[in-house]
N, C-alpha and C. Protein backbone atom coordinates (compact mmCIF):
# COMPACT_ATOMS: atom_id res chain seq x y z
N UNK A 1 114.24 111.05 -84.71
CA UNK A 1 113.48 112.10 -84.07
C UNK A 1 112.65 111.54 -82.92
N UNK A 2 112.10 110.30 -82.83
CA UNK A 2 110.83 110.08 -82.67
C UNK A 2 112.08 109.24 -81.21
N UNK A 3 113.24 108.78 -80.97
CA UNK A 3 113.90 108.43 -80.03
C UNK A 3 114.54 109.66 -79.17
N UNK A 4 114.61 110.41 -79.80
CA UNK A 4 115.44 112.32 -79.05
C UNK A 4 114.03 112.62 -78.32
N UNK A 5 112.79 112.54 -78.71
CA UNK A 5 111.69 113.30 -77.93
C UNK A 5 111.67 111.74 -76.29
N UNK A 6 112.02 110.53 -76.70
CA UNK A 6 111.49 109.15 -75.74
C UNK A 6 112.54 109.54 -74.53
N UNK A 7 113.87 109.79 -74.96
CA UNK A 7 114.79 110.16 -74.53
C UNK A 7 114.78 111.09 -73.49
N UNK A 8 114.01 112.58 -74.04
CA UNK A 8 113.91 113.82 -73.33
C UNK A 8 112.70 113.54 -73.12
N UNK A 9 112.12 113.13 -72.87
CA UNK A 9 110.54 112.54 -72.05
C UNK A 9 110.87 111.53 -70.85
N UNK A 10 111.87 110.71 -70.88
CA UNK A 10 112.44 109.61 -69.90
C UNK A 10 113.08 110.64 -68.99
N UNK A 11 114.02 111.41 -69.54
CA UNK A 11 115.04 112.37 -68.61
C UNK A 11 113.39 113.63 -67.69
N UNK A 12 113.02 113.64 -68.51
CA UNK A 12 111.78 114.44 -67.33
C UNK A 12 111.49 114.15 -66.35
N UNK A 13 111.16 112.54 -66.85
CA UNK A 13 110.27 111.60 -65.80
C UNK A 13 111.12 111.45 -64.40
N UNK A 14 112.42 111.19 -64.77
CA UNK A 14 113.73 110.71 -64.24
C UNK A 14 113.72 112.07 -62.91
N UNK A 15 113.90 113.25 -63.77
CA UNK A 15 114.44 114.17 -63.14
C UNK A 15 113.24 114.86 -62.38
N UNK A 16 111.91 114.51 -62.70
CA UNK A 16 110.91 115.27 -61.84
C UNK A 16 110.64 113.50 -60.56
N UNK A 17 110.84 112.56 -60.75
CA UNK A 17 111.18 111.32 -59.56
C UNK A 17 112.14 111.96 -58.54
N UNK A 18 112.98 112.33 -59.07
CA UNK A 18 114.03 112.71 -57.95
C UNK A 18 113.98 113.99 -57.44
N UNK A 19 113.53 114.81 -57.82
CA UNK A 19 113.04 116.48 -57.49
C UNK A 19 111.86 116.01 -56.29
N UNK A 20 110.57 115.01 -56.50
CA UNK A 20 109.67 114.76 -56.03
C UNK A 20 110.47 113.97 -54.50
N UNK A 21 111.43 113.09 -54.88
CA UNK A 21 112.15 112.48 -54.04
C UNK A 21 112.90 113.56 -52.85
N UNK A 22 112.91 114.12 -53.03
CA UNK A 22 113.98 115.31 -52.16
C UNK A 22 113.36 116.11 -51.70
N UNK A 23 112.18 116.61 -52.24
CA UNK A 23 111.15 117.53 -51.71
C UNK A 23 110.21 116.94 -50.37
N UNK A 24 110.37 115.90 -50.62
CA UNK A 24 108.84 114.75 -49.76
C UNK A 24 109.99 114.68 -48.56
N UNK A 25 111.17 114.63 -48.67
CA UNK A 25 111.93 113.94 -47.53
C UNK A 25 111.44 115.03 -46.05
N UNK A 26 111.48 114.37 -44.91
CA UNK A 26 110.72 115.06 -43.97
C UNK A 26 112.30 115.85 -43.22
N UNK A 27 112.07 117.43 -42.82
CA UNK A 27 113.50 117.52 -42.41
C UNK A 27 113.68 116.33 -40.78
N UNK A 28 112.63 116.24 -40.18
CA UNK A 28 112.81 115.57 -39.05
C UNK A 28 114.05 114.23 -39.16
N UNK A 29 113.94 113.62 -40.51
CA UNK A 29 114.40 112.32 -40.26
C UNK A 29 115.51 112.73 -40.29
N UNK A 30 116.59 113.94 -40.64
CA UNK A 30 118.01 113.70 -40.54
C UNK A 30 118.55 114.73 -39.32
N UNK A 31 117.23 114.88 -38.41
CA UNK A 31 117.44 115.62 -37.06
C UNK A 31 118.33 114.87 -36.48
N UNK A 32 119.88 115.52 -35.92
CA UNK A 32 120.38 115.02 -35.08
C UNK A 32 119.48 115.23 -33.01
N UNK A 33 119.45 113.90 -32.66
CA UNK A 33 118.46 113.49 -31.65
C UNK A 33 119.72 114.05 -30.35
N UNK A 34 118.71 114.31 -29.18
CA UNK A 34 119.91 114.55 -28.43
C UNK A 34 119.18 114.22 -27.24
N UNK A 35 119.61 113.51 -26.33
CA UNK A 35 119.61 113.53 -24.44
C UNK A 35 119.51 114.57 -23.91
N UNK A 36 118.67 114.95 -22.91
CA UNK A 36 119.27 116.33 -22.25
C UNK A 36 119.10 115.61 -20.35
N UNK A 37 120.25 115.41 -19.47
CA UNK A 37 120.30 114.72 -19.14
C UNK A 37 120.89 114.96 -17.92
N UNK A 38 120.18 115.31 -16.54
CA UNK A 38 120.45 116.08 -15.49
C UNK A 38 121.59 115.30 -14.25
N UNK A 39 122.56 116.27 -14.52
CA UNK A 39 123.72 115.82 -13.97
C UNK A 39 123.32 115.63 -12.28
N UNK A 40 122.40 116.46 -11.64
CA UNK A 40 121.89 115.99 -10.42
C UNK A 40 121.01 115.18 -10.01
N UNK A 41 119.84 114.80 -10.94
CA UNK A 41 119.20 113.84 -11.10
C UNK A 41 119.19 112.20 -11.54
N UNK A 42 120.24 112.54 -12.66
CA UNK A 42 120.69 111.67 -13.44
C UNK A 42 119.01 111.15 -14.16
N UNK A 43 118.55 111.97 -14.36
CA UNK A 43 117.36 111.41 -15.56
C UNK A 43 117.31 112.40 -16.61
N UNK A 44 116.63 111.87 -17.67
CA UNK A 44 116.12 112.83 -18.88
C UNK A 44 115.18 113.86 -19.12
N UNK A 45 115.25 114.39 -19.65
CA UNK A 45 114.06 115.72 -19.83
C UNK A 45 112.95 114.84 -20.46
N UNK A 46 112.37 114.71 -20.69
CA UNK A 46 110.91 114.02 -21.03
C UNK A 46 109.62 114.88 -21.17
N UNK A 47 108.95 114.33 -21.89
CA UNK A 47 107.43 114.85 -21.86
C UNK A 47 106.35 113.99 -20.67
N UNK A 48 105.65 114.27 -19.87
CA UNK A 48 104.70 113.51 -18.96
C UNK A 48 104.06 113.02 -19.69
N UNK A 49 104.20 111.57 -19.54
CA UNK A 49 103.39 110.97 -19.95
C UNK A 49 103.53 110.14 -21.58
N UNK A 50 104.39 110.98 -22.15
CA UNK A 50 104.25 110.65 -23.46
C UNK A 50 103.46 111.37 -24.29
N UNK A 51 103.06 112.30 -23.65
CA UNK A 51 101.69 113.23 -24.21
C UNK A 51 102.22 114.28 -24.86
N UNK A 52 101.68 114.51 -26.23
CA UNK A 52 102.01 115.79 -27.29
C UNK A 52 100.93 116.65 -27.55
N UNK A 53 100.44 116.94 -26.16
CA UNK A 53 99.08 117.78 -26.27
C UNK A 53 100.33 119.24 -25.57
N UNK A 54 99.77 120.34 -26.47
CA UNK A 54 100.23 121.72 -26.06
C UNK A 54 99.24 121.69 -24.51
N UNK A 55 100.77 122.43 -24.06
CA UNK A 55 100.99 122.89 -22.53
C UNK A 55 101.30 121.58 -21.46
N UNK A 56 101.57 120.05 -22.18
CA UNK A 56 101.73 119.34 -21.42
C UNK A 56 103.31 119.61 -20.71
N UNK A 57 102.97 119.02 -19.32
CA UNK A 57 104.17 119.38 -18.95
C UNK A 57 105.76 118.23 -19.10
N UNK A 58 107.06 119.28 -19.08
CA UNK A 58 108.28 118.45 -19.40
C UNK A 58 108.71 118.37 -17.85
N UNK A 59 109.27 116.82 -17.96
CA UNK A 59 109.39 116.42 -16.31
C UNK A 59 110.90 115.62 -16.88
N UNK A 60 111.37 115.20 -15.74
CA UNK A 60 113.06 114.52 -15.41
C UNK A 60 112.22 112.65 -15.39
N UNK A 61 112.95 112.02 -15.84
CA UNK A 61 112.50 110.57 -16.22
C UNK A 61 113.71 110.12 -15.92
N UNK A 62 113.41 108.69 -15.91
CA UNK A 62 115.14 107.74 -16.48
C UNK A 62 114.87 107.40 -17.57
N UNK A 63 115.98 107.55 -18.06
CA UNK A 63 116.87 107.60 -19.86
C UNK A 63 115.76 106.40 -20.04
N UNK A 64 115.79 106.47 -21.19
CA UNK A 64 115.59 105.64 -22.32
C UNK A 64 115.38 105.68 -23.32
N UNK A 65 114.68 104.74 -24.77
CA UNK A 65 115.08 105.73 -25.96
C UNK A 65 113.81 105.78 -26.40
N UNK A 66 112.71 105.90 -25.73
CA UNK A 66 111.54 106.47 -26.15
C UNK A 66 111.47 107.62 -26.79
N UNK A 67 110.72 108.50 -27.60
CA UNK A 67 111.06 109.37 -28.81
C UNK A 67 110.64 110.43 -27.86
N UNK A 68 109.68 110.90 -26.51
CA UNK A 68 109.46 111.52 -26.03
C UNK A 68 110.78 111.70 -25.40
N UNK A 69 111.47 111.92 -25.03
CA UNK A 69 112.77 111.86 -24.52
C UNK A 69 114.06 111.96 -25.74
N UNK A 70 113.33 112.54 -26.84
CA UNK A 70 114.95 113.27 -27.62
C UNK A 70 114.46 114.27 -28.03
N UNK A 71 115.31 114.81 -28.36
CA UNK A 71 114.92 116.50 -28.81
C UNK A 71 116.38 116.65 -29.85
N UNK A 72 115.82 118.07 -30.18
CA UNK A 72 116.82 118.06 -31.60
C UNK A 72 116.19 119.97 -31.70
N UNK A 73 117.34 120.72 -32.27
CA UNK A 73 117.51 122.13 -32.21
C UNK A 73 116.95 122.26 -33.96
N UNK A 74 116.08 123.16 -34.08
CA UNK A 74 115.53 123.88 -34.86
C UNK A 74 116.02 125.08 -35.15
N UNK A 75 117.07 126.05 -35.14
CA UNK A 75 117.03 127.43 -35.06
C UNK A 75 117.31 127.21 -33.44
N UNK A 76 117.09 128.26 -32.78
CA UNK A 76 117.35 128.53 -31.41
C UNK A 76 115.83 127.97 -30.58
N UNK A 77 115.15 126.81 -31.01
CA UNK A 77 114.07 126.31 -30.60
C UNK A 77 114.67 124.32 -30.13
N UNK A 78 114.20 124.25 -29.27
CA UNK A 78 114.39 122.57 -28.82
C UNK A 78 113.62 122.09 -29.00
N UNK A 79 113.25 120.90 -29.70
CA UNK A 79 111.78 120.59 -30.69
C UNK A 79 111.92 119.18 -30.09
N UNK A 80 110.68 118.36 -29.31
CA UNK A 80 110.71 117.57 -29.37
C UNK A 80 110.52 115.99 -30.44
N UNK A 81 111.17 115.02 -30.54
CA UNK A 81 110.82 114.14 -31.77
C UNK A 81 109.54 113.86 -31.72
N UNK A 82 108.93 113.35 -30.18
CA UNK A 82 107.50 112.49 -30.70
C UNK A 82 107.05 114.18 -31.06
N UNK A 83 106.44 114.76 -30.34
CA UNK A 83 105.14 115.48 -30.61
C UNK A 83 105.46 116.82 -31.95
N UNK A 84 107.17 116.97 -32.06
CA UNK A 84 107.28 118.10 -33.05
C UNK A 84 107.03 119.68 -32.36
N UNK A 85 106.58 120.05 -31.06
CA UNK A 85 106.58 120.91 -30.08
C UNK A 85 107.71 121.16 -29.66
N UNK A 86 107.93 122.82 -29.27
CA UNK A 86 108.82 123.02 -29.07
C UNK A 86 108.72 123.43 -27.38
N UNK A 87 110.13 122.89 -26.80
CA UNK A 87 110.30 123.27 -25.45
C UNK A 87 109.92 124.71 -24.94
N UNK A 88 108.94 124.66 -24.28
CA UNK A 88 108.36 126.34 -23.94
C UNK A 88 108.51 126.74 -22.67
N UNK A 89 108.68 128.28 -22.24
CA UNK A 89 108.40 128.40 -20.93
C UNK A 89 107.27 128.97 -20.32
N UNK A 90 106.71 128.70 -19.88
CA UNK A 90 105.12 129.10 -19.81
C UNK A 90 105.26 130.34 -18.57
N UNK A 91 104.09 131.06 -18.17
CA UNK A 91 104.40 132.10 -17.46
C UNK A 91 104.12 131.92 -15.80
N UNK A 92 104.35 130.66 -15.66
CA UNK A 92 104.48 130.55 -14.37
C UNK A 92 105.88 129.49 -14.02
N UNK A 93 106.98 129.64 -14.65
CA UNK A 93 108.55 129.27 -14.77
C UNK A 93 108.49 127.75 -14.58
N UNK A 94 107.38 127.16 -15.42
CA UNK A 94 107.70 125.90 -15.50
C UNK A 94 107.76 125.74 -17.21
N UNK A 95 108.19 123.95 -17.82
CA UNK A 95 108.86 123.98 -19.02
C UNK A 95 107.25 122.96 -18.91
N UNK A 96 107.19 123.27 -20.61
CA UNK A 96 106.07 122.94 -21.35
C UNK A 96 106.27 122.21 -22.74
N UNK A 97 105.49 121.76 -23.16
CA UNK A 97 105.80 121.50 -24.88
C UNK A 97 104.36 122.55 -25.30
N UNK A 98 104.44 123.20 -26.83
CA UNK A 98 103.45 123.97 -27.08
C UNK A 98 104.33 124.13 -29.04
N UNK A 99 103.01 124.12 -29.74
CA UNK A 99 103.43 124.45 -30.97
C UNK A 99 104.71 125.39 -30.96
N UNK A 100 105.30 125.08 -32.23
CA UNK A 100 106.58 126.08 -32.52
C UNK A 100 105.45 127.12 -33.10
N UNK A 101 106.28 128.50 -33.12
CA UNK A 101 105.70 129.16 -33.59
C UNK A 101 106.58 129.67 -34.94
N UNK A 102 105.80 129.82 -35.59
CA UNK A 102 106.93 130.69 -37.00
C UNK A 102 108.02 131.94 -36.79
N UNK A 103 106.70 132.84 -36.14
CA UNK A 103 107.52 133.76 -35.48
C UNK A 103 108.18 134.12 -34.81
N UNK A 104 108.72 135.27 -34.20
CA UNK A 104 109.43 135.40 -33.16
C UNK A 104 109.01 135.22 -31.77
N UNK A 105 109.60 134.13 -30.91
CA UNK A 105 108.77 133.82 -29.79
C UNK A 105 109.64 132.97 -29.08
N UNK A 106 110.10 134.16 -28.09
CA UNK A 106 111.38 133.97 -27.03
C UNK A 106 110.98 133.44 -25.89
N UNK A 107 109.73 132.88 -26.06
CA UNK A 107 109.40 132.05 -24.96
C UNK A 107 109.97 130.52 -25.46
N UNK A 108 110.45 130.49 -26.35
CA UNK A 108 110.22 129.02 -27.21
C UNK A 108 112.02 129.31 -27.53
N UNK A 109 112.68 130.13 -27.34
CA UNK A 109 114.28 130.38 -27.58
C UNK A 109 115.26 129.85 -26.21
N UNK A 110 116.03 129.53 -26.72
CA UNK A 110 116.86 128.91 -25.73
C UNK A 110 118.45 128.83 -26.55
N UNK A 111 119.28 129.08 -25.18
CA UNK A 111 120.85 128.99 -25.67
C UNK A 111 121.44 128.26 -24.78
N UNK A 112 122.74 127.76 -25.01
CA UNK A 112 123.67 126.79 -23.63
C UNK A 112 124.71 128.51 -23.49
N UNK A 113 124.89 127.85 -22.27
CA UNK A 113 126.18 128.48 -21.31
C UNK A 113 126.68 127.14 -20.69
N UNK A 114 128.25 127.26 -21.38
CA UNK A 114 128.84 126.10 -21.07
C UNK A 114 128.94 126.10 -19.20
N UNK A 115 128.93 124.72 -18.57
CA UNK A 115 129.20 124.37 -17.05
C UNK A 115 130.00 123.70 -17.02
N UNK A 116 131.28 123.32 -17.56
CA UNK A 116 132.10 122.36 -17.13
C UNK A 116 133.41 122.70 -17.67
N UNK A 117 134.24 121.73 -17.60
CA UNK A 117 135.22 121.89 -18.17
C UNK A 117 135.52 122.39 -19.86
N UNK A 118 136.09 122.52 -20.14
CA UNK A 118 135.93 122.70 -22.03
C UNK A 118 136.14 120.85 -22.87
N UNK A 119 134.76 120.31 -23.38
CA UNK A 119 134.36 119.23 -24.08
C UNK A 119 133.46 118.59 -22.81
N UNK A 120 133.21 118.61 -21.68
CA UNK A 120 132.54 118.34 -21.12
C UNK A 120 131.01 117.96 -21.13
N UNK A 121 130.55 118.32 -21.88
CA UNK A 121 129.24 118.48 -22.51
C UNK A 121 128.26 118.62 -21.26
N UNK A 122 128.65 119.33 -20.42
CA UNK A 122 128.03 120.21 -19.44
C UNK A 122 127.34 121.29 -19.80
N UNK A 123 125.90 121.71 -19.41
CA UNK A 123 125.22 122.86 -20.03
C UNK A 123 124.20 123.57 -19.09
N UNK A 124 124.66 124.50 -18.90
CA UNK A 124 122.92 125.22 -18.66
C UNK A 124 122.29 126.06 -19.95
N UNK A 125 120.91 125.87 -19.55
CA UNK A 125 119.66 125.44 -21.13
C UNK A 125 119.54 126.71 -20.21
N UNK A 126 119.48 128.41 -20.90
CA UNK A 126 118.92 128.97 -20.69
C UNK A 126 117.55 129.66 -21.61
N UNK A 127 116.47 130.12 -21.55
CA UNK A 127 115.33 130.54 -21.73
C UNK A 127 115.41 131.87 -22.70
N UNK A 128 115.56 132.49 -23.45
CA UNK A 128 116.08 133.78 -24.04
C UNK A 128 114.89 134.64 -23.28
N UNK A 129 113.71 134.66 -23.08
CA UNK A 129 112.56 135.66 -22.84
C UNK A 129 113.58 136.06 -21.14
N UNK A 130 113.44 135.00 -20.50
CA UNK A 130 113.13 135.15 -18.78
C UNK A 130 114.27 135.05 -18.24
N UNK A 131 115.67 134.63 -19.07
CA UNK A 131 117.02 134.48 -19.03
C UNK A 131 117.33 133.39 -17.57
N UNK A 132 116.08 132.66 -17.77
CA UNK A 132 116.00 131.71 -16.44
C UNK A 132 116.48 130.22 -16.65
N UNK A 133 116.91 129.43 -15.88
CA UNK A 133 117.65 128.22 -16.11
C UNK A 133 116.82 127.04 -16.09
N UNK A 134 117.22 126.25 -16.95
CA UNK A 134 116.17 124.70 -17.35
C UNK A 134 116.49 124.33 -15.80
N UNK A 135 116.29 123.53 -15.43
CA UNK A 135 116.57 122.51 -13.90
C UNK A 135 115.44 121.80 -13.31
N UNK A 136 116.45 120.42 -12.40
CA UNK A 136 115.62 120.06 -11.73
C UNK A 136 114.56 120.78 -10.59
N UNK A 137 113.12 120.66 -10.66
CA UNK A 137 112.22 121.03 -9.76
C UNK A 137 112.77 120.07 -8.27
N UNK A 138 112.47 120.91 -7.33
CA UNK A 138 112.44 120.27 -5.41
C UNK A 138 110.89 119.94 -5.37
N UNK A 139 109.92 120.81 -5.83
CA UNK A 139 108.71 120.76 -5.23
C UNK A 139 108.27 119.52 -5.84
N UNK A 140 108.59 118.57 -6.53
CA UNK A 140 108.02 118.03 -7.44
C UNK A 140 109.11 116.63 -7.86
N UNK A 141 108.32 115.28 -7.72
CA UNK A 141 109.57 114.45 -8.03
C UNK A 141 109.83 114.07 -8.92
N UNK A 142 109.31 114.78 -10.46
CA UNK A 142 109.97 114.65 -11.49
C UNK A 142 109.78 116.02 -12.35
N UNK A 143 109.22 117.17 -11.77
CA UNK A 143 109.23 117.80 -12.41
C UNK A 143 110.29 118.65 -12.74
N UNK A 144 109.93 119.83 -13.94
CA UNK A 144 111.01 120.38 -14.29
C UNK A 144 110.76 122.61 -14.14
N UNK A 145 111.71 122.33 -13.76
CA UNK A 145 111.65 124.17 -13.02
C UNK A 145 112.95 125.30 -14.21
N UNK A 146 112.01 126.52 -13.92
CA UNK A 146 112.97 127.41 -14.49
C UNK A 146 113.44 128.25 -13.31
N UNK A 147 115.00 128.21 -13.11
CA UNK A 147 115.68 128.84 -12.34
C UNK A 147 115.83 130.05 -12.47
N UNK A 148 115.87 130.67 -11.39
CA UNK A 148 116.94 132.25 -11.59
C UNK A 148 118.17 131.90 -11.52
N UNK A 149 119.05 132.74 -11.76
CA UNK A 149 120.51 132.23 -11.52
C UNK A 149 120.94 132.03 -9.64
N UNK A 150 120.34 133.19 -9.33
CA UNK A 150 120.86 133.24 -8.03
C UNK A 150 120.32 132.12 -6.97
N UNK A 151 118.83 131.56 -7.64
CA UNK A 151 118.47 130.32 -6.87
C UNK A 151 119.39 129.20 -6.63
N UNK A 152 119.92 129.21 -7.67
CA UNK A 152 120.83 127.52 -8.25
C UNK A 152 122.56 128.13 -8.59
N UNK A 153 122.73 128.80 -7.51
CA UNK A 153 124.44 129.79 -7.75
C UNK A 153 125.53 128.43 -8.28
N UNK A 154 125.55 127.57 -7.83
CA UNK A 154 126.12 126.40 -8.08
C UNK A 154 126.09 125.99 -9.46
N UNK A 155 124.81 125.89 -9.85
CA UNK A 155 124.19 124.78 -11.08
C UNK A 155 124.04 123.88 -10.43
N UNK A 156 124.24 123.40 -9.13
CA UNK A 156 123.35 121.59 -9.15
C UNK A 156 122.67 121.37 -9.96
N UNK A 157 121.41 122.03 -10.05
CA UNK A 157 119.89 121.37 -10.74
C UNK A 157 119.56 121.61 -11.84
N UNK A 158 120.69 123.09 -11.99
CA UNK A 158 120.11 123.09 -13.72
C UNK A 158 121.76 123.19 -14.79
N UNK A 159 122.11 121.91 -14.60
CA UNK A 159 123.45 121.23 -15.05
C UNK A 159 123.02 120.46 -16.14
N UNK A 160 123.05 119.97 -17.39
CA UNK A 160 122.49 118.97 -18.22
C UNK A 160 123.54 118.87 -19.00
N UNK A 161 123.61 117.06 -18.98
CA UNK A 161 124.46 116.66 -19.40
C UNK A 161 123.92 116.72 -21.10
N UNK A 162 124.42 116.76 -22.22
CA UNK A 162 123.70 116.61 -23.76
C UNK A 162 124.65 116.34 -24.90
N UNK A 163 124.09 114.97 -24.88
CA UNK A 163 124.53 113.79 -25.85
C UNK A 163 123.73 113.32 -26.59
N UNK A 164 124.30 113.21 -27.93
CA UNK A 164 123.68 112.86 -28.98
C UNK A 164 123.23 110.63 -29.05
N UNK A 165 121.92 111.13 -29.63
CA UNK A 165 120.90 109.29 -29.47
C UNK A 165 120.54 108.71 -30.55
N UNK A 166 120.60 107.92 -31.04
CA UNK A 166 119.99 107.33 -32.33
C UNK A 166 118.80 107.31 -32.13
């Protein structure tokens, strides 16, 4: 008797370790990381600076594998790794980082429309609220602009290449 209760007291222990184990795991760590990576620029989407303060602004960099510089899809949200903010469009058509929000908040939504060939991994990052295009900024030498379509009829600037980063 007194080994059936040690038994089913071990299997508890056992089975609330590994319940505890699976629960704690953070979803971030098995985020697939991704480049977003301007076919006219040839730099990365980035945060300025490195900074994960809401409303900082997202600017064009050269690659590298700093954590400010990957992002990874949440739902229809682009979440950056360092700060956990999601890619925003603020109301003057520039790109931002700013808390995710729980709710519904199509400032913070975004979809691809393929640009290239089919496997190309050519994209325009459009905005769901403003239906406006991620791209490189002119006014600005690393910043980052939301297009109309008819500004950028081509895609030059708002072309992104997006490949997956360790």
């Amino acid at each position: 008797m007194l080994g059936k209760i040690i038994r089913t007291a071990l299997a508890g222990l056992i089975m609330a370790t590994t319940l505890s184990a699976i629960t704690t795991t953070p979803a971030q760590a098995t985020a697939a990381y991704r480049h977003f990576k301007s076919t006219w620029a040839n730099r990365c989407l980035s945060v300025q600076g490195g900074s994960t303060s809401n409303g900082a602004f997202v600017v064009e960099w050269g690659c590298n594998t700093t954590p400010e510089q990957k992002w990874y899809w949440s739902g229809q949200n682009i979440v950056n790794a360092k700060s956990g903010k999601c890619l925003t469009s603020d109301s003057l058509s520039r790109a931002v980082i700013w808390d995710c929000h729980d709710w519904e908040a199509p400032e913070q939504d975004w979809w691809l429309s393929s640009r290239g060939p089919q496997g190309s991994g050519e994209w325009a990052v459009v905005n769901y609220k403003t239906g406006r295009l991620l791209g490189v900024s002119l006014s600005g030498p690393t910043r980052v602009a939301l297009y109309k379509t008819e500004v950028d009829p081509e895609g030059s600037l708002t072309t992104w290449d997006i490949y997956a980063v360790a």
